[in-house]
N, C-alpha and C. Protein backbone atom coordinates (compact mmCIF):
# COMPACT_ATOMS: atom_id res chain seq x y z
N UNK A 1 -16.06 -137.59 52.61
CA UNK A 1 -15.78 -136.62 53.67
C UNK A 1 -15.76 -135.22 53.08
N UNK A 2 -16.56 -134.23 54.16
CA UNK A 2 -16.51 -132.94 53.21
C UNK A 2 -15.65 -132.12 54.29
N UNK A 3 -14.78 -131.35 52.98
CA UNK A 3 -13.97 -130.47 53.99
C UNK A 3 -14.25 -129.21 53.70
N UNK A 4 -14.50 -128.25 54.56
CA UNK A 4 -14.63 -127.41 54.86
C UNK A 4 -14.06 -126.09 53.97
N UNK A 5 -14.24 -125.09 52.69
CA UNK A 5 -13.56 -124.24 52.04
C UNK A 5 -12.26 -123.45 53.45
N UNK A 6 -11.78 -123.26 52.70
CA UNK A 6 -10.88 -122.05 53.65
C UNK A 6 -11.21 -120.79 53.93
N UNK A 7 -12.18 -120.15 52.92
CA UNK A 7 -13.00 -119.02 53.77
C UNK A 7 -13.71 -119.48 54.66
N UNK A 8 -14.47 -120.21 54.89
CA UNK A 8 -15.67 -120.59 55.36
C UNK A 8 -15.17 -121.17 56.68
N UNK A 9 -13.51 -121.70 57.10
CA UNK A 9 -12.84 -121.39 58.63
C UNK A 9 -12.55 -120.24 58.67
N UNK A 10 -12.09 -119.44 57.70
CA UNK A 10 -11.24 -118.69 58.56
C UNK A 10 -11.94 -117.45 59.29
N UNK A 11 -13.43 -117.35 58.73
CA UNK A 11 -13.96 -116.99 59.57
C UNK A 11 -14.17 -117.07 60.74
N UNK A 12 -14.01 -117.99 61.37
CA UNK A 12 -14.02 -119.00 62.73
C UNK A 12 -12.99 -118.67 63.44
N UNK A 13 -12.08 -118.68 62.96
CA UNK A 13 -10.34 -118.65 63.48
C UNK A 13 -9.63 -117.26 63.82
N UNK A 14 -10.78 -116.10 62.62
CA UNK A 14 -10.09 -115.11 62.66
C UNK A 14 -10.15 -114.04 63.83
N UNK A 15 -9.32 -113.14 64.08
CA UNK A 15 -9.38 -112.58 64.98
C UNK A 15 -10.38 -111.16 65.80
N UNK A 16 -10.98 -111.77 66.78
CA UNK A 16 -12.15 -111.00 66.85
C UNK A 16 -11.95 -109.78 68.20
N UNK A 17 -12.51 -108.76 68.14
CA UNK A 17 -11.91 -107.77 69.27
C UNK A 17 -13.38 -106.75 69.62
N UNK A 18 -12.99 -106.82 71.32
CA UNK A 18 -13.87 -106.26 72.19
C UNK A 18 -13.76 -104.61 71.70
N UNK A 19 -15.32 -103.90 72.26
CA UNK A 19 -15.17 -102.85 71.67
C UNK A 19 -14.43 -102.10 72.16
N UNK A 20 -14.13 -102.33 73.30
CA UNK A 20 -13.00 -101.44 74.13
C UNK A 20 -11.45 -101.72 73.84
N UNK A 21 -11.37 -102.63 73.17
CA UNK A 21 -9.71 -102.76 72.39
C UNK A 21 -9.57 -101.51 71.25
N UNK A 22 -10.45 -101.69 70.74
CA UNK A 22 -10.73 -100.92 69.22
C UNK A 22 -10.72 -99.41 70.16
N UNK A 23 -11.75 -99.31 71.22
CA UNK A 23 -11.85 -97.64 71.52
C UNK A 23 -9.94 -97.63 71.70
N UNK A 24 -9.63 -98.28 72.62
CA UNK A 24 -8.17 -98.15 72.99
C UNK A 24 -7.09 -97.95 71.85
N UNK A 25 -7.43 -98.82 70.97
CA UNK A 25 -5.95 -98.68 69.51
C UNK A 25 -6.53 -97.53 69.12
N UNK A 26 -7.83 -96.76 68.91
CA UNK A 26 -7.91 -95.84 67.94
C UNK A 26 -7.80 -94.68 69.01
N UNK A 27 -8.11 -94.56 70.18
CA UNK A 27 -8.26 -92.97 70.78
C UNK A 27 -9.33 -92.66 70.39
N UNK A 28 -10.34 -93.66 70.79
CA UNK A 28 -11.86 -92.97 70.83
C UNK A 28 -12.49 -93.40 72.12
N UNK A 29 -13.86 -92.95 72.15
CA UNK A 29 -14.67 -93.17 73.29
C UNK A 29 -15.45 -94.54 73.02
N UNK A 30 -15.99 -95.21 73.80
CA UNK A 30 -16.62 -96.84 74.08
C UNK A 30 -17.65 -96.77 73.06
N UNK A 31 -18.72 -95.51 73.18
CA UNK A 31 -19.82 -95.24 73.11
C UNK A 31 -19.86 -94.93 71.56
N UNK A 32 -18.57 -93.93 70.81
CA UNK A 32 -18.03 -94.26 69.89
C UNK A 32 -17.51 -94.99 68.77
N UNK A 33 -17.71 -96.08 69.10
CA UNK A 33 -16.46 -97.29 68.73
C UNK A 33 -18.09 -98.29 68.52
N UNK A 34 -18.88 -98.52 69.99
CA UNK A 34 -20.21 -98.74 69.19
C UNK A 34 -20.83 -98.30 68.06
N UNK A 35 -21.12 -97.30 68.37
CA UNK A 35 -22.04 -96.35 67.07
C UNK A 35 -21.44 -96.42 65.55
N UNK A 36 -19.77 -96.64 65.76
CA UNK A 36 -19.33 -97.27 64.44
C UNK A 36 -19.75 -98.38 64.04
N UNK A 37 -20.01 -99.41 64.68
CA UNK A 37 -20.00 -100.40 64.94
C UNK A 37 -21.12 -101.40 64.46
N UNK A 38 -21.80 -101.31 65.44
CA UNK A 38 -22.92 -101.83 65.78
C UNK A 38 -23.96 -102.24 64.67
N UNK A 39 -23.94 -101.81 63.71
CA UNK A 39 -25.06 -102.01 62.77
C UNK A 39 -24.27 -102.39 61.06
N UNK A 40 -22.80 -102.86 62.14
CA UNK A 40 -21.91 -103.27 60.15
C UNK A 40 -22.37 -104.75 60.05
N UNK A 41 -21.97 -105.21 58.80
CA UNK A 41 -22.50 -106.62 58.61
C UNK A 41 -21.02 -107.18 58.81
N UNK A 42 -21.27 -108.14 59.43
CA UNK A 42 -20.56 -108.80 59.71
C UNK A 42 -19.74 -109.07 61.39
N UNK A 43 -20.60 -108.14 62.27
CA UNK A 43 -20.09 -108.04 63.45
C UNK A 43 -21.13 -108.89 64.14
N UNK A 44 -20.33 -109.52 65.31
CA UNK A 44 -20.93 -110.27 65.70
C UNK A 44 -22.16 -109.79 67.34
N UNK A 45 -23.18 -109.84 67.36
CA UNK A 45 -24.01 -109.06 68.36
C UNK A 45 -24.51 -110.02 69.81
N UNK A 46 -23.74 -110.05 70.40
CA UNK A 46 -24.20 -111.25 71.17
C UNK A 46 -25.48 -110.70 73.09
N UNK A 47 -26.28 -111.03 73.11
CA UNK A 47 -27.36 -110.57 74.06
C UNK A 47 -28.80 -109.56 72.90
N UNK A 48 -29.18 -109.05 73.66
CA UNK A 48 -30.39 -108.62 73.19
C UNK A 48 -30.33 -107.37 73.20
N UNK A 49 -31.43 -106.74 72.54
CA UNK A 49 -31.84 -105.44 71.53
C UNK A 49 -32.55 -105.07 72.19
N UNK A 50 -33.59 -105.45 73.42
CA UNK A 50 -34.72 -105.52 73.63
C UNK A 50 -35.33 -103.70 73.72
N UNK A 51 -36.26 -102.80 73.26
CA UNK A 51 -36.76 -101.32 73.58
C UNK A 51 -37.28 -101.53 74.76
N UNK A 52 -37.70 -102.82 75.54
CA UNK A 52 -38.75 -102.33 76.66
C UNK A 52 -37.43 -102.03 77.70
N UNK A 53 -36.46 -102.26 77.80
CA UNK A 53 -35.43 -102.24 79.00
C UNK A 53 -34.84 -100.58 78.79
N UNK A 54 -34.39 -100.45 79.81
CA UNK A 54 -33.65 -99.15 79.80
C UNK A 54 -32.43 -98.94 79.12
N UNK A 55 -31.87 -100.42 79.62
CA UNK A 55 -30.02 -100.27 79.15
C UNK A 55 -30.70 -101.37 78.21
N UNK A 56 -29.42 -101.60 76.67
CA UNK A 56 -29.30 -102.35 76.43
C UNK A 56 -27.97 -103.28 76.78
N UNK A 57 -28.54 -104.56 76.75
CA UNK A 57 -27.39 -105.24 77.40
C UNK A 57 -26.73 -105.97 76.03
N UNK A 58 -26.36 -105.74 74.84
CA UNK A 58 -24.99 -106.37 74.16
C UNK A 58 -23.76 -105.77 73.92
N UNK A 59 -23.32 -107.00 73.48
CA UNK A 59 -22.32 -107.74 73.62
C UNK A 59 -21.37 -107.03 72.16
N UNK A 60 -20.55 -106.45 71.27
CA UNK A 60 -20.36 -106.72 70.31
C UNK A 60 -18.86 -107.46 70.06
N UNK A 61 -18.96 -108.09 69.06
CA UNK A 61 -17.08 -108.61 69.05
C UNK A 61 -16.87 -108.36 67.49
N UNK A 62 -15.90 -108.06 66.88
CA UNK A 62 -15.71 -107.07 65.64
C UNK A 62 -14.56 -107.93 65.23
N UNK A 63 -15.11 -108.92 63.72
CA UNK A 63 -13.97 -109.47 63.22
C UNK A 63 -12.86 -107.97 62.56
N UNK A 64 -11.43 -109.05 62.44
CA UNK A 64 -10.78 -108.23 62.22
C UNK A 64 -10.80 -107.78 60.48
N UNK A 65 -11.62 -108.30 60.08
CA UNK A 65 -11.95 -108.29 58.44
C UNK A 65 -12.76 -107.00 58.68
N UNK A 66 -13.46 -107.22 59.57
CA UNK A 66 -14.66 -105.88 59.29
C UNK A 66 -13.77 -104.46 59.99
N UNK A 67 -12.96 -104.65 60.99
CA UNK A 67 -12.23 -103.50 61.37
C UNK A 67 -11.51 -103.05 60.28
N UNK A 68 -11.10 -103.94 59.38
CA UNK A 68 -9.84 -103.29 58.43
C UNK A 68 -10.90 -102.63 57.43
N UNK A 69 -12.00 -102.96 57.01
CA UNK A 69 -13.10 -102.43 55.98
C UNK A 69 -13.60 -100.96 56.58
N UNK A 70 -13.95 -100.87 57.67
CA UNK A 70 -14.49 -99.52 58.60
C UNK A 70 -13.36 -98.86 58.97
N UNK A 71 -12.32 -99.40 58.98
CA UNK A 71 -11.14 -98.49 59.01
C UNK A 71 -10.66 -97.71 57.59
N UNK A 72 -10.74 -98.77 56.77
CA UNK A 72 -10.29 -97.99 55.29
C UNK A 72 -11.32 -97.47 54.71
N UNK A 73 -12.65 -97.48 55.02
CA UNK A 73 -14.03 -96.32 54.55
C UNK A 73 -13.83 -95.21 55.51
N UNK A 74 -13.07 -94.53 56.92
CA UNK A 74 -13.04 -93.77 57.25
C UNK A 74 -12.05 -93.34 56.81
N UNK A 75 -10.61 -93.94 56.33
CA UNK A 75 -9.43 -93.43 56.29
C UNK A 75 -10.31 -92.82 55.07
N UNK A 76 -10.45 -92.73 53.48
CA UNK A 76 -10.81 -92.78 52.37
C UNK A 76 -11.68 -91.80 52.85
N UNK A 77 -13.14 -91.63 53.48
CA UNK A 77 -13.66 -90.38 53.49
C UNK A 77 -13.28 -89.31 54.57
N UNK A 78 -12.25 -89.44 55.57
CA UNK A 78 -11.83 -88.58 55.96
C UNK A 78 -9.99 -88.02 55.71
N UNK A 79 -9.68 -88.84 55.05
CA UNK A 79 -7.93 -88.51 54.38
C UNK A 79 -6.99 -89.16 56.13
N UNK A 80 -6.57 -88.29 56.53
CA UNK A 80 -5.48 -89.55 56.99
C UNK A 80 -5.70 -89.15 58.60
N UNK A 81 -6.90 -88.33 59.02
CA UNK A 81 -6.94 -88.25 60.14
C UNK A 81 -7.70 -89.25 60.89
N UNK A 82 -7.90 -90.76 60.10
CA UNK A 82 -8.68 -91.57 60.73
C UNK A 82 -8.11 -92.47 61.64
N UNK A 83 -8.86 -92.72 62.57
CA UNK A 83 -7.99 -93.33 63.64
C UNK A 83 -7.15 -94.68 63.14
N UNK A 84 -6.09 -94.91 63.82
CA UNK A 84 -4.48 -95.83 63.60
C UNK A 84 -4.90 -97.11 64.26
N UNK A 85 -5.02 -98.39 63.06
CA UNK A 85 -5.22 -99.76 63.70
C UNK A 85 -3.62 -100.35 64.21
């Protein structure tokens, strides 16, 4: 029987947040909070990319591993005015 490492759940388990939670804890804008966002590794992108459409329609959900990493590369290059998780 193979069991599973403990990184390799807790990815699964860990806690994941809409982009509009994140605009909300930090005091930013939606559109904002994407553009941070959107292109880190490790976030999860759910719907499509597609250029021929007007809007794009995804989805993002932002483990809380990757919020604490994009939080402490802004705190670090901007000193302590970075937004409060």
């Amino acid at each position: 029987m193979v069991i599973p490492s403990q990184i390799e759940t807790s990815v699964h388990i860990e806690r994941h947040y809409a982009v509009t939670e994140i605009a909300e804890m930090w005091n930013l804008s939606v559109d904002k909070v994407r553009e941070l966002f959107e292109d880190e590794p490790g976030v999860l992108v759910l719907g499509e990319r597609s250029p021929r459409r007007k809007r794009r329609y995804v989805t993002l959900r932002i483990p809380q591993t990757v919020l604490e990493r994009v939080h402490s590369r802004l705190s670090s290059k901007f000193g302590r005015s970075a937004p409060q998780c």
